[in-house]
C-alpha atoms as a PDB file:
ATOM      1  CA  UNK A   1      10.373  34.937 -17.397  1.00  0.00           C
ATOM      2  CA  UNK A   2      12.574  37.974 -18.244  1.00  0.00           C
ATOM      3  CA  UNK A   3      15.407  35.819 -17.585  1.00  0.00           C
ATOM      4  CA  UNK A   4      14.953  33.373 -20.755  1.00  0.00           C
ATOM      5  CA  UNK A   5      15.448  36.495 -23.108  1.00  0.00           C
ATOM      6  CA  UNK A   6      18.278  36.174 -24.945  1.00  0.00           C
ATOM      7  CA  UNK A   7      19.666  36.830 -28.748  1.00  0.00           C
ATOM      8  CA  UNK A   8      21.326  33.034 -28.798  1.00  0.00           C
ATOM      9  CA  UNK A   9      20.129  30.260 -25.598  1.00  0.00           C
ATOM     10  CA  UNK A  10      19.393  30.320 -21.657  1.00  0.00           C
ATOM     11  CA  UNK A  11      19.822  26.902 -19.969  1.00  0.00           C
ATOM     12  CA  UNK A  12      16.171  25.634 -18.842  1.00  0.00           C
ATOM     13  CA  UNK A  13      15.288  25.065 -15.739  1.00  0.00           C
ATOM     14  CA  UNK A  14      13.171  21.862 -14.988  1.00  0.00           C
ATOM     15  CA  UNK A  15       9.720  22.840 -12.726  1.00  0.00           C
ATOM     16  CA  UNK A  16      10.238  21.481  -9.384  1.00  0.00           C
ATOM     17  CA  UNK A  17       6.229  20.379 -10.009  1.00  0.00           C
ATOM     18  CA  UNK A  18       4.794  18.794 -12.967  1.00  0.00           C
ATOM     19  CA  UNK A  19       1.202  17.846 -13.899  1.00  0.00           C
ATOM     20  CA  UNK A  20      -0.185  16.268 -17.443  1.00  0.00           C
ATOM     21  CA  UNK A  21      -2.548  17.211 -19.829  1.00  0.00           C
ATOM     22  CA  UNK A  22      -3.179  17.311 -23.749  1.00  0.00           C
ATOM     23  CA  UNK A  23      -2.821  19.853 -26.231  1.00  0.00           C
ATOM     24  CA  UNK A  24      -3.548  20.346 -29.840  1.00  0.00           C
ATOM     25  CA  UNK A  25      -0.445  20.076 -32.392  1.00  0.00           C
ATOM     26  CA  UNK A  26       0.309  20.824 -36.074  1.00  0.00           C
ATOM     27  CA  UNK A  27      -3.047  22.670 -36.737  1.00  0.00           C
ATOM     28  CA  UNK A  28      -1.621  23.805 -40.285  1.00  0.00           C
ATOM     29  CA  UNK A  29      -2.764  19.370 -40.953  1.00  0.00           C
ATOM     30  CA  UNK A  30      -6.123  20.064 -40.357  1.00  0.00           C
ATOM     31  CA  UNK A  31      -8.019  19.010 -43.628  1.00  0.00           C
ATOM     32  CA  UNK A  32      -5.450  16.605 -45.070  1.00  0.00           C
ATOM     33  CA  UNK A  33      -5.316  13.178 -45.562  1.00  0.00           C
ATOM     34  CA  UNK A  34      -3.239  10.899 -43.236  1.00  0.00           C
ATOM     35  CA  UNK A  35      -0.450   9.594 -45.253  1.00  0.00           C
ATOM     36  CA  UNK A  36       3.289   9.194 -45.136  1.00  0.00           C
ATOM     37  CA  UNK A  37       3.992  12.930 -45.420  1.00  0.00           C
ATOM     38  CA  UNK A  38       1.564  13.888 -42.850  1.00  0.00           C
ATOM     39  CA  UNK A  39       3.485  11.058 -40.539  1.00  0.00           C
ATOM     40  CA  UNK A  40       6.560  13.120 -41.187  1.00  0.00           C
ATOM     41  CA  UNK A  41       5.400  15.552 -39.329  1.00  0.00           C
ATOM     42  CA  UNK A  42       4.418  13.720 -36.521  1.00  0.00           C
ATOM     43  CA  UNK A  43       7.858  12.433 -36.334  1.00  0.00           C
ATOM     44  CA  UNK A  44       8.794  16.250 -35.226  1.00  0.00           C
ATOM     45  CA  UNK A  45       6.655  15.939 -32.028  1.00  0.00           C
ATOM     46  CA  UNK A  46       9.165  12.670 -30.937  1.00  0.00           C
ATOM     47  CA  UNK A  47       6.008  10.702 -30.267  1.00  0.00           C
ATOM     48  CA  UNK A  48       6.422   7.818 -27.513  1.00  0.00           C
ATOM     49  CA  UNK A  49       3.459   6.189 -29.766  1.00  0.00           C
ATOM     50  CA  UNK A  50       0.682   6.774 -31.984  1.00  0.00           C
ATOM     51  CA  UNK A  51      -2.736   6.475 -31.901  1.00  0.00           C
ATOM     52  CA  UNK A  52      -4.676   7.157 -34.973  1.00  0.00           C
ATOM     53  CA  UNK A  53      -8.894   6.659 -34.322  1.00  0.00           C
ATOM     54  CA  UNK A  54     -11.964   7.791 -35.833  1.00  0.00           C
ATOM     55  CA  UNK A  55     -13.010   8.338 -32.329  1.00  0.00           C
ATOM     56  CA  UNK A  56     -12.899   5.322 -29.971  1.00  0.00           C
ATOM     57  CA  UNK A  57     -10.111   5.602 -27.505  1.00  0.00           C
ATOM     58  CA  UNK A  58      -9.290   3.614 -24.358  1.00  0.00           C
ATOM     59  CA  UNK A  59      -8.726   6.593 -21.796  1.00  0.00           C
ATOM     60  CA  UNK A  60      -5.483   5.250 -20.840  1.00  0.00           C
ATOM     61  CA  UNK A  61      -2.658   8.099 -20.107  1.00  0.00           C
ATOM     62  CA  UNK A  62       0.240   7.259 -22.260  1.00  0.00           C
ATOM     63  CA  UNK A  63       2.739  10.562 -21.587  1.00  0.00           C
ATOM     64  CA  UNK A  64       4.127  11.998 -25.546  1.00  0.00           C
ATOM     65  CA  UNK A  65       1.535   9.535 -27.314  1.00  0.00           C
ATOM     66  CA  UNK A  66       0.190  11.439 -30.102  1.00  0.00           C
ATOM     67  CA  UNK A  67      -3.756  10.602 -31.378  1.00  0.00           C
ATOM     68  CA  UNK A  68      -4.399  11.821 -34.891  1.00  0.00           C
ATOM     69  CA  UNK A  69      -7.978  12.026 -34.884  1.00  0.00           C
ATOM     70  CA  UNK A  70      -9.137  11.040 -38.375  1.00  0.00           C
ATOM     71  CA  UNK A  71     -12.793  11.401 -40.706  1.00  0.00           C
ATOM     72  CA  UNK A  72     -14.195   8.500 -42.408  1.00  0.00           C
ATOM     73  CA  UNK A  73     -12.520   9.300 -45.369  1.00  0.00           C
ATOM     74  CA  UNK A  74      -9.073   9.592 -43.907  1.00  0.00           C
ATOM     75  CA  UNK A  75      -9.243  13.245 -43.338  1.00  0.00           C
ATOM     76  CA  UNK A  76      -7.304  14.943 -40.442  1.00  0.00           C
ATOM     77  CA  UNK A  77      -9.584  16.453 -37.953  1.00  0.00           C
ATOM     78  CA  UNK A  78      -7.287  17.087 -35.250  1.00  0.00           C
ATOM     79  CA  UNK A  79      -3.621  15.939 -33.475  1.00  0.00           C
ATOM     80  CA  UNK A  80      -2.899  15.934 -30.107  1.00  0.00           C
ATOM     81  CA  UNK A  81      -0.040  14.863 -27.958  1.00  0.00           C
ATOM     82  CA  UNK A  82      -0.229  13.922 -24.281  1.00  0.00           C
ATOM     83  CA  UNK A  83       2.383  16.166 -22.854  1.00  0.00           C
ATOM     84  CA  UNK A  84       4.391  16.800 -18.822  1.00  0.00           C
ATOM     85  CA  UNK A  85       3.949  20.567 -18.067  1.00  0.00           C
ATOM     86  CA  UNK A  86       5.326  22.562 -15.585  1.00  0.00           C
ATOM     87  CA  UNK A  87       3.174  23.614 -12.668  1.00  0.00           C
ATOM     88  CA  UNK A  88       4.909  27.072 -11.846  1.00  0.00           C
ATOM     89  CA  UNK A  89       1.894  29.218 -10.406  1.00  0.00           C
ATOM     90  CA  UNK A  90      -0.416  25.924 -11.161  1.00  0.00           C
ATOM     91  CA  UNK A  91      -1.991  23.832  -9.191  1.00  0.00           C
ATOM     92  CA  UNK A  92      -2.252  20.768 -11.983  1.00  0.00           C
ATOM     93  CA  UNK A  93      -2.416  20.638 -15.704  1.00  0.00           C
ATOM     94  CA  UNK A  94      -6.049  20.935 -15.499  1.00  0.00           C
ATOM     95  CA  UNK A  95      -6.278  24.498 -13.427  1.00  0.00           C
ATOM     96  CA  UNK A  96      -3.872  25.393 -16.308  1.00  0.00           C
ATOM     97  CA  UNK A  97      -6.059  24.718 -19.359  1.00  0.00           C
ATOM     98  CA  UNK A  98      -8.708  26.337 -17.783  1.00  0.00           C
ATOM     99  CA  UNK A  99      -6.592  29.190 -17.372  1.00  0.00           C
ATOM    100  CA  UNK A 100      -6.005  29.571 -20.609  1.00  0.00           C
ATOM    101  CA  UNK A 101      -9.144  28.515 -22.416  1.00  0.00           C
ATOM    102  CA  UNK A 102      -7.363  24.992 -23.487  1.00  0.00           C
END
């Protein structure tokens, strides 16, 4: 990890193992309505698709889909992306949420 500190950029280095799993995004959205400036910021998480549901979802793995989890009265009540992580000390994406509380 030391070897990513840097004042400017270190070239990444792509796991050699990858697993998938979802995690919460743009928290600060929490409480707003779902409009055209909350898409905006959706548009910073380069979304494959979007899924936007007052609950029902097909569980259907769609990797950088984003689901914008919405109230009855178009209220935000969470976004999450389905993401690729690395698996560097990890068995699978799942040993790593539980790892860290996800």
């Amino acid at each position: 990890m030391k070897d990513y500190r840097s004042t400017h950029l270190v070239k990444y280095e792509e796991p050699e193992s990858v697993s998938y799993t979802s995690i919460e995004c743009l928290p600060f959205l929490k409480g707003k309505e779902w409009n055209q400036g909350t898409l905006n910021y959706i548009h910073a998480l380069r979304p494959s698709s979007i899924r936007v549901t007052d609950g029902g979802m097909k569980m259907d793995a769609r990797c950088w889909r984003v689901t914008v989890l919405v109230t009855d009265d178009n209220k935000i009540k969470e976004i999450t992306q389905e993401v690729e992580v690395g698996c560097i000390g990890f068995d699978n994406g799942y040993d790593m949420d539980t790892a860290y509380g996800v």
